[in-house]
N, C-alpha and C. Protein backbone atom coordinates (compact mmCIF):
# COMPACT_ATOMS: atom_id res chain seq x y z
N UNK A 1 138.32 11.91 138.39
CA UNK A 1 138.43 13.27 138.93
C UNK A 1 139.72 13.94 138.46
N UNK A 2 140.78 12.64 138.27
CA UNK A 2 142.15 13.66 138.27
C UNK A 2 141.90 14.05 136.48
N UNK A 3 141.52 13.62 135.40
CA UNK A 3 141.00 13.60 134.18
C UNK A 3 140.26 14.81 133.87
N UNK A 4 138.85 15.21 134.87
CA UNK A 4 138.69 15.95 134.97
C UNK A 4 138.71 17.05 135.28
N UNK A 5 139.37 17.59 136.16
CA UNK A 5 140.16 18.73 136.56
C UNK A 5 141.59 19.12 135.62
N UNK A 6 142.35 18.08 135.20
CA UNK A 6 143.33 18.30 134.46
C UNK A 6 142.51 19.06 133.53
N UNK A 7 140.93 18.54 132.47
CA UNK A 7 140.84 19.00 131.01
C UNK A 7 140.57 20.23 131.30
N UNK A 8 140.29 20.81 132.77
CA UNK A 8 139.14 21.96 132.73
C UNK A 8 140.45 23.56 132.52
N UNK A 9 140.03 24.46 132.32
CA UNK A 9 140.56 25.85 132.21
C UNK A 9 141.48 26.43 133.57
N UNK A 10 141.87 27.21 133.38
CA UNK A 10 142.34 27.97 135.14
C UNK A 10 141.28 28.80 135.45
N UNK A 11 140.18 29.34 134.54
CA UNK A 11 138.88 30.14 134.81
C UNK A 11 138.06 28.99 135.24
N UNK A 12 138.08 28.04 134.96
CA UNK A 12 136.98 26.89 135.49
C UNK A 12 137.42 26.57 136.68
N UNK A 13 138.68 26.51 136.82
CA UNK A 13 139.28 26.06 138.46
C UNK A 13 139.31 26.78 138.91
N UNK A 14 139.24 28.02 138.74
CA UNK A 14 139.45 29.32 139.95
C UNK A 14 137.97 29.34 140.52
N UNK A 15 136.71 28.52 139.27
CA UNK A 15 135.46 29.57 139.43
C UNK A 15 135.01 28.11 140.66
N UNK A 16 135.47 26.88 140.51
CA UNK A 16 135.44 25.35 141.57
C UNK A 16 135.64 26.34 142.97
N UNK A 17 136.98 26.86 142.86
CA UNK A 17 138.11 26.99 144.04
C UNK A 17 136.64 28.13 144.79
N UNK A 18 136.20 29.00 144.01
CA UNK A 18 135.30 30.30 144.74
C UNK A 18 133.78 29.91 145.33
N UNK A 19 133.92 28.67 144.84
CA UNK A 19 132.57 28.16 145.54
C UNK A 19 132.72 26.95 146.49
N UNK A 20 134.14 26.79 146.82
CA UNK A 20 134.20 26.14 147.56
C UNK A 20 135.33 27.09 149.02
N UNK A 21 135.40 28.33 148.54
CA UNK A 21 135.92 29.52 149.77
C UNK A 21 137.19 29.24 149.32
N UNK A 22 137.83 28.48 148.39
CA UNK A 22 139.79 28.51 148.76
C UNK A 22 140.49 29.81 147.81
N UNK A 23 141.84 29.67 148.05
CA UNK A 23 142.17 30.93 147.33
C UNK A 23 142.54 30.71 145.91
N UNK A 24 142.52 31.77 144.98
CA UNK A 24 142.26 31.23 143.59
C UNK A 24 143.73 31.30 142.71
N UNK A 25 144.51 31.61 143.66
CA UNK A 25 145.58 32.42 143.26
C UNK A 25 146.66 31.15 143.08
N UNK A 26 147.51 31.41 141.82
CA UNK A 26 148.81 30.48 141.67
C UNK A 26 148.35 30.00 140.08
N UNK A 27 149.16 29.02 139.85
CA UNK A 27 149.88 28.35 138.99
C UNK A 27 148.35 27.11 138.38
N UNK A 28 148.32 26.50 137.30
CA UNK A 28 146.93 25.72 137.39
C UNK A 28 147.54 24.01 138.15
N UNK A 29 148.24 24.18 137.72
CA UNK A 29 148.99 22.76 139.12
C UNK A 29 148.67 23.11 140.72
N UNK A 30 149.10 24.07 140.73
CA UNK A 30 148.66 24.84 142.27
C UNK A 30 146.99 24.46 142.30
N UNK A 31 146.26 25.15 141.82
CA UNK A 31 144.79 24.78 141.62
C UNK A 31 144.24 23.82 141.74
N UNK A 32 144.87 23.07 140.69
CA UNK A 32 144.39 21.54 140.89
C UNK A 32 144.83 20.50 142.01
N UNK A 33 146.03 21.22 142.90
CA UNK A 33 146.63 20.36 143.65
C UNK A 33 145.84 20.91 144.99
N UNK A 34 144.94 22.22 145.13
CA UNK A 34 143.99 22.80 145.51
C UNK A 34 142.81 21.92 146.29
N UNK A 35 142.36 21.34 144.80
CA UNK A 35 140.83 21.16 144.97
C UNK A 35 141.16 19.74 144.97
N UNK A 36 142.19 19.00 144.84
CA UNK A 36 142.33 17.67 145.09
C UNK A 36 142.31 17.54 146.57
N UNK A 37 143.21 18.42 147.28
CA UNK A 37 143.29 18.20 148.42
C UNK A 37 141.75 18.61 149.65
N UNK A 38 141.14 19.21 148.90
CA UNK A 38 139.74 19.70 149.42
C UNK A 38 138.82 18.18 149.27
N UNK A 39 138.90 17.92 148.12
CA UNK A 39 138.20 16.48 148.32
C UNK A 39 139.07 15.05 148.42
N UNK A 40 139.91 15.40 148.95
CA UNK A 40 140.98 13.88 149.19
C UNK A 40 141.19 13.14 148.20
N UNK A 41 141.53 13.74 147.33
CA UNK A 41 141.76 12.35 146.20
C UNK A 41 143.49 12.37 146.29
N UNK A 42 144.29 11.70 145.33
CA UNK A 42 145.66 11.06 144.99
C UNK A 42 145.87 12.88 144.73
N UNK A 43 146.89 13.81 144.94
CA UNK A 43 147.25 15.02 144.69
C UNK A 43 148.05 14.80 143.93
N UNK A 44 149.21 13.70 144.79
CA UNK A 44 150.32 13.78 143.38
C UNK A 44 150.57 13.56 142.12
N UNK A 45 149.10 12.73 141.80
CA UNK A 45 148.94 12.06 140.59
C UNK A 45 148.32 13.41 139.63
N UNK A 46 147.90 14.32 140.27
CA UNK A 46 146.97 15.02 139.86
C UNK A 46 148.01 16.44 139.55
N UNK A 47 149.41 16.45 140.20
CA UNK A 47 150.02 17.68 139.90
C UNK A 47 150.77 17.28 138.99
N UNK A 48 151.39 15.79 138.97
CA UNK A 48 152.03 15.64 138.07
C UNK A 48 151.58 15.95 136.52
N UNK A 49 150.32 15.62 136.66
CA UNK A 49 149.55 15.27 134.92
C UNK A 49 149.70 17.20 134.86
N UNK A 50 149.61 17.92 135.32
CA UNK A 50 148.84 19.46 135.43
C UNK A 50 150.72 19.89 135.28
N UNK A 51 151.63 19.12 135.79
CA UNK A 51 152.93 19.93 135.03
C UNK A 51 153.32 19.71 134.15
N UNK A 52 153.04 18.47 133.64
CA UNK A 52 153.59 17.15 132.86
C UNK A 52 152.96 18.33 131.51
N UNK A 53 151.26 18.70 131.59
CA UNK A 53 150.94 19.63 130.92
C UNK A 53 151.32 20.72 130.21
N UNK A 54 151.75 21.80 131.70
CA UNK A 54 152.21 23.18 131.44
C UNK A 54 153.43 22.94 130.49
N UNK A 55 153.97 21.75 130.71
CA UNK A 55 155.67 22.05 130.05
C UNK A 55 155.67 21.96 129.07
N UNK A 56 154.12 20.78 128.51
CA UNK A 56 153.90 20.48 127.13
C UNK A 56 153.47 22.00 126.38
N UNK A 57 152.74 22.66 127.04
CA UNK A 57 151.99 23.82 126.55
C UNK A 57 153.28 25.26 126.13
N UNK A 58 154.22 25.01 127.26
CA UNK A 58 155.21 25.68 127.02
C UNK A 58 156.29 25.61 125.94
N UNK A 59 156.33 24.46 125.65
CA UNK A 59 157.49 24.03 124.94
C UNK A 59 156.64 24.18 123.28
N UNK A 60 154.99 23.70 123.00
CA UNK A 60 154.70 24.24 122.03
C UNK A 60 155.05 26.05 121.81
N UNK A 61 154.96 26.17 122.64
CA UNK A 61 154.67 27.63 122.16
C UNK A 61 156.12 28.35 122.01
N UNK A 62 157.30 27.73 122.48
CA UNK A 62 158.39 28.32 121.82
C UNK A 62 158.78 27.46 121.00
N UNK A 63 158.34 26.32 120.48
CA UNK A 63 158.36 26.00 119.18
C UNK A 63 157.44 26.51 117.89
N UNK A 64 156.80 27.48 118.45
CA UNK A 64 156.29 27.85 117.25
C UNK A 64 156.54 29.28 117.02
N UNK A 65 157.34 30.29 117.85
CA UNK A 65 157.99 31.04 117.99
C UNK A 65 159.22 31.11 118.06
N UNK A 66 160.08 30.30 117.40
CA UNK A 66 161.34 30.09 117.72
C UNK A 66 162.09 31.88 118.01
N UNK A 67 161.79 32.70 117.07
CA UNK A 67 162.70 33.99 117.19
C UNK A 67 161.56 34.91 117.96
N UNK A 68 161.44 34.67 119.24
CA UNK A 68 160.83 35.36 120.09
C UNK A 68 161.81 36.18 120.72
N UNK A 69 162.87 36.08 120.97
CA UNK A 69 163.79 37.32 121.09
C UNK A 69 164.91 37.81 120.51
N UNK A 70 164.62 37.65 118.97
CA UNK A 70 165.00 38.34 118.00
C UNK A 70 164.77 39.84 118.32
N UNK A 71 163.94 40.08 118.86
CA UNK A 71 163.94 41.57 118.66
C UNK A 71 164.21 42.30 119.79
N UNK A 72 164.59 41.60 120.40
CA UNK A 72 164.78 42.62 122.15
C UNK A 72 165.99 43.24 122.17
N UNK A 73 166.76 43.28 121.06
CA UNK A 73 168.08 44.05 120.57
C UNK A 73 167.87 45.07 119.87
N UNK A 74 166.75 45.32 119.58
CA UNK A 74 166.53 46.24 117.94
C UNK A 74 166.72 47.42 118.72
N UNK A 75 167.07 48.73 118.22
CA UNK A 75 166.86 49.72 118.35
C UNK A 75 167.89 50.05 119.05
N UNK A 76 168.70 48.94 120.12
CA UNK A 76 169.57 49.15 121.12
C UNK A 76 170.52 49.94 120.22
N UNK A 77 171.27 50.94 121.30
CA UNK A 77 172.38 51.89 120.60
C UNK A 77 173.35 51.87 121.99
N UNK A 78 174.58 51.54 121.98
CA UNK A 78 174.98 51.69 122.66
C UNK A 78 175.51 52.80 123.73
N UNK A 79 176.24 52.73 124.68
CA UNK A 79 176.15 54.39 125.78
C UNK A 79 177.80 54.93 125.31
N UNK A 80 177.66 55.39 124.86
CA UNK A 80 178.93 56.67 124.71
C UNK A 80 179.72 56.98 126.01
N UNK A 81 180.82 56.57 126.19
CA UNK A 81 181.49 57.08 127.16
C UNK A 81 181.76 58.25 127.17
N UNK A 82 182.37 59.08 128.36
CA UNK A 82 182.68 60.12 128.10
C UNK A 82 184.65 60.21 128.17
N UNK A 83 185.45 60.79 127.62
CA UNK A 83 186.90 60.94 127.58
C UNK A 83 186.96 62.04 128.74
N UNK A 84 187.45 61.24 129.83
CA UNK A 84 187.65 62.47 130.86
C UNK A 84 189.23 62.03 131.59
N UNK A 85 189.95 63.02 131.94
CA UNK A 85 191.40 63.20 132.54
C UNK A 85 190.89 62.49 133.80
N UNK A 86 192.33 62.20 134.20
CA UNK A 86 192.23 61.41 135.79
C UNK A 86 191.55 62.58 136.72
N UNK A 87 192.08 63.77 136.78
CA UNK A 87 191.73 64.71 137.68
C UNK A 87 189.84 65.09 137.64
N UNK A 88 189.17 64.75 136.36
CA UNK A 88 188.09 64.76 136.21
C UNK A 88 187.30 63.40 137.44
N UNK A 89 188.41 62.28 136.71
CA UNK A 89 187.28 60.68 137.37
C UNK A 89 188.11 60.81 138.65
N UNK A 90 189.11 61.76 139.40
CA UNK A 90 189.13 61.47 140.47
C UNK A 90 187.89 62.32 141.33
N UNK A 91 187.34 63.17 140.67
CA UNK A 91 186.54 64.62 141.25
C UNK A 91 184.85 63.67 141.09
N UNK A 92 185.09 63.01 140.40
CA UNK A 92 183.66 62.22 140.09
C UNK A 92 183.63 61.14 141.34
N UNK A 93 184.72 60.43 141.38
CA UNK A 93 184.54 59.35 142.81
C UNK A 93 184.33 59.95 144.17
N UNK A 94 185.22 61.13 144.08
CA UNK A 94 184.53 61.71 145.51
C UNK A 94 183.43 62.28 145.70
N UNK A 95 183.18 63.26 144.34
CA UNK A 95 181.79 63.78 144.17
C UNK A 95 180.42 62.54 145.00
N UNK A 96 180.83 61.05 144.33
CA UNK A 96 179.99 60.18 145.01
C UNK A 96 180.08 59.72 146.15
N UNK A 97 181.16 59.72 146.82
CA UNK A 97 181.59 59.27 148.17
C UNK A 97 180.81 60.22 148.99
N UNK A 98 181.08 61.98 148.48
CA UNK A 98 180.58 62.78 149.41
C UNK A 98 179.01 62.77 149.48
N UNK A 99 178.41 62.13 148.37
CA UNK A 99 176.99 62.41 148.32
C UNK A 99 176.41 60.73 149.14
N UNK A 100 177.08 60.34 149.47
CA UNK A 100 176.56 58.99 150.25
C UNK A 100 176.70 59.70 151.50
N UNK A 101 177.16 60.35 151.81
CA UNK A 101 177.33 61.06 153.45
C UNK A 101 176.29 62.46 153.71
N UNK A 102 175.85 63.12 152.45
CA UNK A 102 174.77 63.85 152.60
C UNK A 102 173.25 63.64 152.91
N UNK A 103 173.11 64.21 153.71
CA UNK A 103 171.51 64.04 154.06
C UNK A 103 170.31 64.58 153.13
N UNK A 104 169.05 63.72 153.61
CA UNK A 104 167.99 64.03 152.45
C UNK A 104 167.38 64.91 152.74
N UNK A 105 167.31 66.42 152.06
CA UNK A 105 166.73 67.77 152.41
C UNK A 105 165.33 67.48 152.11
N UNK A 106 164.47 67.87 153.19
CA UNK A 106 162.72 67.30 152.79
C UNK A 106 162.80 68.72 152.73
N UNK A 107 161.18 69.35 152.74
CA UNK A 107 160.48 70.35 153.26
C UNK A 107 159.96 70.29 154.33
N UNK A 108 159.86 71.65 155.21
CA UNK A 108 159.12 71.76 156.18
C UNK A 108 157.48 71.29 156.36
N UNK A 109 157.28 69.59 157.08
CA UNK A 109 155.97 69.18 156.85
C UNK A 109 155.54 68.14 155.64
N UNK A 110 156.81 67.82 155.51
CA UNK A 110 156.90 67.25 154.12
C UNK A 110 156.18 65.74 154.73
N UNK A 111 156.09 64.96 155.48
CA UNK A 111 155.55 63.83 156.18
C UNK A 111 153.95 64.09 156.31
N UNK A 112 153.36 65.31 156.04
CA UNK A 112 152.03 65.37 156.67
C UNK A 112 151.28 65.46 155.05
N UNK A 113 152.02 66.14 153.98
CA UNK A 113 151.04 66.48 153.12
C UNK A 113 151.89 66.25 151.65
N UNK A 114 150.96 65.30 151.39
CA UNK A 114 151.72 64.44 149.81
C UNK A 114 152.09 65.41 148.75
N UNK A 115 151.61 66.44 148.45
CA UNK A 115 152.07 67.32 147.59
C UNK A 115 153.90 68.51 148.41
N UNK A 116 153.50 68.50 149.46
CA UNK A 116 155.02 68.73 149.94
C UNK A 116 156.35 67.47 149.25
N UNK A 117 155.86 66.36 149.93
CA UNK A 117 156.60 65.13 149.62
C UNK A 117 157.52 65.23 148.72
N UNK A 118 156.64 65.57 147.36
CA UNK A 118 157.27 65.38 146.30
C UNK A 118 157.90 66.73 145.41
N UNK A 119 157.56 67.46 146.23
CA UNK A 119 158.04 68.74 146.16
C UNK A 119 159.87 69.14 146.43
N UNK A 120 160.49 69.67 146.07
CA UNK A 120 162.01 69.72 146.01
C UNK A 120 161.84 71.32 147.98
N UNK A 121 163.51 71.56 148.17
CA UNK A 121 163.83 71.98 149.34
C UNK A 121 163.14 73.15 149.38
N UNK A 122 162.61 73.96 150.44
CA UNK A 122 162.43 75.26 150.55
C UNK A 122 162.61 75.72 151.78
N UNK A 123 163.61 76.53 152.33
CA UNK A 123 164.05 76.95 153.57
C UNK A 123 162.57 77.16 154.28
N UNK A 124 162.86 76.66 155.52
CA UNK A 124 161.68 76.67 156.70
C UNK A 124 161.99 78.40 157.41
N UNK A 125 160.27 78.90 157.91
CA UNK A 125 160.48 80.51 157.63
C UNK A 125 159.68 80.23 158.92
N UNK A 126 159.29 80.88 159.71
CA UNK A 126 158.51 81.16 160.81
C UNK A 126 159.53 81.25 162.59
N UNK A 127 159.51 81.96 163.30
CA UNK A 127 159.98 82.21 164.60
C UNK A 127 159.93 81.02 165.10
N UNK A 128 158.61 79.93 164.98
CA UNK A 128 158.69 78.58 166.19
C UNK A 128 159.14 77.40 165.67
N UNK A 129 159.50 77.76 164.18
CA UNK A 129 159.42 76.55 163.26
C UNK A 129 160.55 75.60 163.97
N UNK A 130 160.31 74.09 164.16
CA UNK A 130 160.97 73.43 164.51
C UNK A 130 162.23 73.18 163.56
N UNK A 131 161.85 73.14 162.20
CA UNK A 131 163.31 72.76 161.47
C UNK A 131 164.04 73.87 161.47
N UNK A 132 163.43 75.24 161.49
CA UNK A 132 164.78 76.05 161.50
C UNK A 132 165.34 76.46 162.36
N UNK A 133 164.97 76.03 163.62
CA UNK A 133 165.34 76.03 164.94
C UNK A 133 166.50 74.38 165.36
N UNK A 134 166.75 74.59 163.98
CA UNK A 134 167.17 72.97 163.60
C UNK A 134 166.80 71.95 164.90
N UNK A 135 166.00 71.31 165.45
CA UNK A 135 165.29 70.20 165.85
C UNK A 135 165.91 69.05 165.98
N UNK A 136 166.46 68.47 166.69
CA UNK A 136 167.38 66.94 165.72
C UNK A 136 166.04 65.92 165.25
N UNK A 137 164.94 66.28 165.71
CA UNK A 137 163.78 65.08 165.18
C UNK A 137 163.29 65.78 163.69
N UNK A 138 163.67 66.89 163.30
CA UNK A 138 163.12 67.64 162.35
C UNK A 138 164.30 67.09 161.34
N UNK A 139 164.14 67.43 159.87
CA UNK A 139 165.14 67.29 159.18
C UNK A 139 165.99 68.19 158.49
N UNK A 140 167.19 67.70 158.25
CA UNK A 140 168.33 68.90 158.11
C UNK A 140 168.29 70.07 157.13
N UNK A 141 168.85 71.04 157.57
CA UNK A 141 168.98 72.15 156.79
C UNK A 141 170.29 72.35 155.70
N UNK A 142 169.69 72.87 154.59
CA UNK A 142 170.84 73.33 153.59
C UNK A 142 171.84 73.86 154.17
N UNK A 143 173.41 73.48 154.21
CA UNK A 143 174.21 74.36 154.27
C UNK A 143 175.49 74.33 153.65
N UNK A 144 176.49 75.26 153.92
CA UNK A 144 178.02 75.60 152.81
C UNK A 144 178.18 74.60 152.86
N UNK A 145 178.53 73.84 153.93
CA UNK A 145 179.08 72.66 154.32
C UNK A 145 178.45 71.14 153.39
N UNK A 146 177.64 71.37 153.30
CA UNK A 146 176.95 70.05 152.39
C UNK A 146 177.71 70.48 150.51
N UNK A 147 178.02 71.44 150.44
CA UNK A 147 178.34 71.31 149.13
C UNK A 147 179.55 70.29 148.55
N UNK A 148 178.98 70.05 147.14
CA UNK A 148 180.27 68.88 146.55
C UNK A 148 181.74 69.69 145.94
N UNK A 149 182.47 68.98 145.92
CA UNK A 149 183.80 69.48 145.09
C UNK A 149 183.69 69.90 143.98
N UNK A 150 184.02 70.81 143.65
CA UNK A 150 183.95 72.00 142.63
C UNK A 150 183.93 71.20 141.00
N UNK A 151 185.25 70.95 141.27
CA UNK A 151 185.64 70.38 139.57
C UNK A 151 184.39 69.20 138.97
N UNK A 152 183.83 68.82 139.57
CA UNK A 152 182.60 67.72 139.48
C UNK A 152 181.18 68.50 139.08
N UNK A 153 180.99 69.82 139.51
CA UNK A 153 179.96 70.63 139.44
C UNK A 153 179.04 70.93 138.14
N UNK A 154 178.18 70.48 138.18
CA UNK A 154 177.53 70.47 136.69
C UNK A 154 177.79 69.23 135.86
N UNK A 155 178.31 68.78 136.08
CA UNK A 155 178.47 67.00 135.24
C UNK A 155 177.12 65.82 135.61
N UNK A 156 177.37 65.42 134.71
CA UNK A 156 176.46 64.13 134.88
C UNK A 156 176.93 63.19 135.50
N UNK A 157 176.39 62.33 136.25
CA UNK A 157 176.79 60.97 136.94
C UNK A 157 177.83 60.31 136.02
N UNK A 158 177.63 59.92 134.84
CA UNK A 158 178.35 59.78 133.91
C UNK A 158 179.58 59.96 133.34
N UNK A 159 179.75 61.69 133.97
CA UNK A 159 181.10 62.07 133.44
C UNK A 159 180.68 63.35 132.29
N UNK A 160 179.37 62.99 131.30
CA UNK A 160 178.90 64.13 130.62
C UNK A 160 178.44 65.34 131.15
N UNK A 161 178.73 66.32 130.11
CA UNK A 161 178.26 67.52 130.79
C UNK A 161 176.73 67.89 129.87
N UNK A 162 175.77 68.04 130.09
CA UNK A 162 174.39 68.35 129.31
C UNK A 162 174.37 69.57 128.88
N UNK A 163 173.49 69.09 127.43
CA UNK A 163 173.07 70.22 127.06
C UNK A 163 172.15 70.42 126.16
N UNK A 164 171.17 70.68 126.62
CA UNK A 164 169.66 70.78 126.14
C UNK A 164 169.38 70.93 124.68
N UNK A 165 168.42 70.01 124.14
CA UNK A 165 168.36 69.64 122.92
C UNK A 165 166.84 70.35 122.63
N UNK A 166 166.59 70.72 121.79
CA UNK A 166 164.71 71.16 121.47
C UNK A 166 164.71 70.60 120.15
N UNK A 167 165.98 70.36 118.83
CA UNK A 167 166.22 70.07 117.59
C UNK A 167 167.17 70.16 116.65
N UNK A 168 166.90 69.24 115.75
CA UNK A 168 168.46 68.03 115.42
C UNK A 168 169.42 69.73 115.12
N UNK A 169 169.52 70.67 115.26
CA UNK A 169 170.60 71.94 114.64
C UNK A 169 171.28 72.24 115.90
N UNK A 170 170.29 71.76 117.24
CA UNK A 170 171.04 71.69 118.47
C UNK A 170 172.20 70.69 118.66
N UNK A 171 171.85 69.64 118.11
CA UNK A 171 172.95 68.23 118.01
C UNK A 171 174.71 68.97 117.50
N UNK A 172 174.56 69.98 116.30
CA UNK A 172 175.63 70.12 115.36
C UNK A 172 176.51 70.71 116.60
N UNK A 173 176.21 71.41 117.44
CA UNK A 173 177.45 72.43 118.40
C UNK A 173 177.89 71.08 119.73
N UNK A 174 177.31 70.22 119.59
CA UNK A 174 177.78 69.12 121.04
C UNK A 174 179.16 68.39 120.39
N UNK A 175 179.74 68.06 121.39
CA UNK A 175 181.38 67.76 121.22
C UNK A 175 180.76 66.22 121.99
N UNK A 176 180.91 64.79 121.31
CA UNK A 176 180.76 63.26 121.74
C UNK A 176 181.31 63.24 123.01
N UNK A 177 182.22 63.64 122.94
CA UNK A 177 183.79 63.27 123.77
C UNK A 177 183.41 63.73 125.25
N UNK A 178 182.68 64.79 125.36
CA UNK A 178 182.54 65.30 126.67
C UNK A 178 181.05 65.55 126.84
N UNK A 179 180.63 65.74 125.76
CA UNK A 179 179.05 66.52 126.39
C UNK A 179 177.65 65.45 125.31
N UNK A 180 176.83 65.59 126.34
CA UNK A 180 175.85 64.47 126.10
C UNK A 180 174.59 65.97 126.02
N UNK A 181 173.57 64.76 124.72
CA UNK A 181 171.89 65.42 124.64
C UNK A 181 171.20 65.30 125.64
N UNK A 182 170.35 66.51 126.31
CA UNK A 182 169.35 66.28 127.11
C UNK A 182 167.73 66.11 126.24
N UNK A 183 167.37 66.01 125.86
CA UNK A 183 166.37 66.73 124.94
C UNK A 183 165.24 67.07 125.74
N UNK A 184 164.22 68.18 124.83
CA UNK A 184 163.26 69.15 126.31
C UNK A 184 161.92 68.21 126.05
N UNK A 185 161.67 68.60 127.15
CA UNK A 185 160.57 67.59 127.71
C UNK A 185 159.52 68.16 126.84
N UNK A 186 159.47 69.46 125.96
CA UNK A 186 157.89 69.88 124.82
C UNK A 186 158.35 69.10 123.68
N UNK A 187 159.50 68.63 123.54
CA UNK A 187 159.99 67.58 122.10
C UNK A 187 158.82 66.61 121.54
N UNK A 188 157.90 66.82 120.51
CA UNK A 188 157.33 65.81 120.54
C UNK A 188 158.10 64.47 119.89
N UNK A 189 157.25 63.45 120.29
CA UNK A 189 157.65 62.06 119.91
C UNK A 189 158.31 62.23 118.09
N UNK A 190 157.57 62.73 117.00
CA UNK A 190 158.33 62.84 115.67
C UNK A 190 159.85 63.17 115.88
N UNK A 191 160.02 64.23 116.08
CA UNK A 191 160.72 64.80 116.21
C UNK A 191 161.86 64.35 117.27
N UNK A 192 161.79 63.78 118.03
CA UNK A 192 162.03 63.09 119.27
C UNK A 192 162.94 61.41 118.62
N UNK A 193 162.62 60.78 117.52
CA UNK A 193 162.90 60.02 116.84
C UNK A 193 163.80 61.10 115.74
N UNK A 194 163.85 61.76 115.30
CA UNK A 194 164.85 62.79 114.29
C UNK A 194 166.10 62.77 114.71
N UNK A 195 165.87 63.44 116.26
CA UNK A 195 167.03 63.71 116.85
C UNK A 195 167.67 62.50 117.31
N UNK A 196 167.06 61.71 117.65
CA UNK A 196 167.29 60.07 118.04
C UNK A 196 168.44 59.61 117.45
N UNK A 197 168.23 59.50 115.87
CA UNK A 197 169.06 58.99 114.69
C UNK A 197 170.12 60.33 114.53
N UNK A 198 169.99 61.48 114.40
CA UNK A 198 171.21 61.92 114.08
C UNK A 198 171.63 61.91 115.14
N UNK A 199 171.55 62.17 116.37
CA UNK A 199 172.56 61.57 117.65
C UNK A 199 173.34 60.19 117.27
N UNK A 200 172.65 59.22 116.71
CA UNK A 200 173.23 57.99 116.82
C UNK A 200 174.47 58.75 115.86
N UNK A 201 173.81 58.92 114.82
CA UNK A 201 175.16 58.93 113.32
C UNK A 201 176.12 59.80 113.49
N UNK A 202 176.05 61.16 114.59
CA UNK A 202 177.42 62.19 115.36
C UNK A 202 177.98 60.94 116.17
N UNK A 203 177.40 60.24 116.98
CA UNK A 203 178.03 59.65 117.89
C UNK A 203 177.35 59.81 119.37
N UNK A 204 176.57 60.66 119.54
CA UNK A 204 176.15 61.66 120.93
C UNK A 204 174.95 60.74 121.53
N UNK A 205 175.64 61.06 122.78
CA UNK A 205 174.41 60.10 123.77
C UNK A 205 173.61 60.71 123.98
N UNK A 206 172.50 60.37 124.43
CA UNK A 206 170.90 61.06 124.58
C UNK A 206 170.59 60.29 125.96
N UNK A 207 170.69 61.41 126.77
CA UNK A 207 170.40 60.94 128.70
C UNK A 207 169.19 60.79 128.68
N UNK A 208 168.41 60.82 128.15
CA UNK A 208 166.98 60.96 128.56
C UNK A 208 166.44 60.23 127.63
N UNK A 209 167.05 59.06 126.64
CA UNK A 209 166.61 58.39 125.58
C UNK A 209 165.33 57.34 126.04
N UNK A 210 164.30 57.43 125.62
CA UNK A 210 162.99 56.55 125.41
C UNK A 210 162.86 55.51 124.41
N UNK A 211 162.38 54.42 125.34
CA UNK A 211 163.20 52.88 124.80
C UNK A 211 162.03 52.59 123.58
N UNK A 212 160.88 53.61 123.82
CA UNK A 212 159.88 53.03 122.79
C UNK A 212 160.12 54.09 121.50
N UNK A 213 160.84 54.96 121.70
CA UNK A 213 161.25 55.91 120.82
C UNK A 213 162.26 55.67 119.82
């Protein structure tokens, strides 16, 4: 039995496991250590041979692939820092400090209807409305007070400041040092690879870079 179950498939043991009600799910050691235990035979003898297996099966197969991750580097380009004054990275740490203390602006109803959800803020309008009657069970309203520190305003998480790319003649006016590519979301993929490479060869980071691109 243990002979036989070892030679059989994980489709042959799953299809044992479904006619006998168990679950089909796991590893083929799992399986076999499964249906051993359904009909009482030796289990341990039976998981051992079923790992003793997998490792054999494994170890062929990165021996016959030795440079299987040769390529998980390719294409990589590294991230461009940005050159910013202390008074910049001090305006950036608080910028984040203050945004860990800000609350998450939903829409009015945003819990009832999935297309609200995902929808960005829109001031709540009506005489009974609970959120603009601010509610404490309702959720918070935009105000002066939630805004971030100035000098941080318009920057990227990063430190870059963006600026929208449509094609590579857009690349020539960006400065490395401070300002990073956005490129527009109608960019097709050709073109999208153009700008790719002359970004790399200025130096200029691309925020929105696509790993299959």
């Amino acid at each position: 039995m243990t002979e036989e179950y070892a030679s059989m498939s994980v489709a042959q043991l799953k299809e044992l496991l479904k006619e006998q009600g168990l679950p089909v799910s796991g590893k083929k050691a799992e399986l076999i250590e499964r249906l051993m235990e359904a009909s009482g035979a030796d289990e341990e003898e039976v998981v051992e041979e079923a790992a003793t297996e997998e490792a054999a099966e494994e170890d062929d197969f990165f021996e016959e692939d030795e440079d299987w991750d040769d390529d998980e580097d390719e294409g990589h380009v590294a991230k461009q820092k940005p050159v910013l004054d202390e008074a910049t990275q001090e305006a950036l740490s608080l910028r984040a400090a203050q945004k860990k203390k800000t609350p998450s602006f939903r829409r009015t109803e945003w819990f009832r209807y999935k297309r609200l959800s995902r929808s960005g803020w829109r001031a709540p309008h009506g005489m009974d409305s609970k959120q603009r009657r601010n509610y404490r069970y309702r959720g918070s309203l935009v105000r002066v007070g939630h805004g971030k520190i100035a000098e941080a305003r318009g920057l990227h998480p990063s430190g870059f400041r963006e600026v929208m790319v449509h094609n590579i003649n857009d690349l020539e006016s960006i400065d490395p040092e401070t300002q990073a590519a956005r490129i527009g979301r109608t960019v097709g993929g050709r073109k999208r690879e153009h700008i790719h490479a002359r970004a790399d060869e200025l130096g200029i980071r691309v925020l929105n870079r696509r790993s299959g691109v």
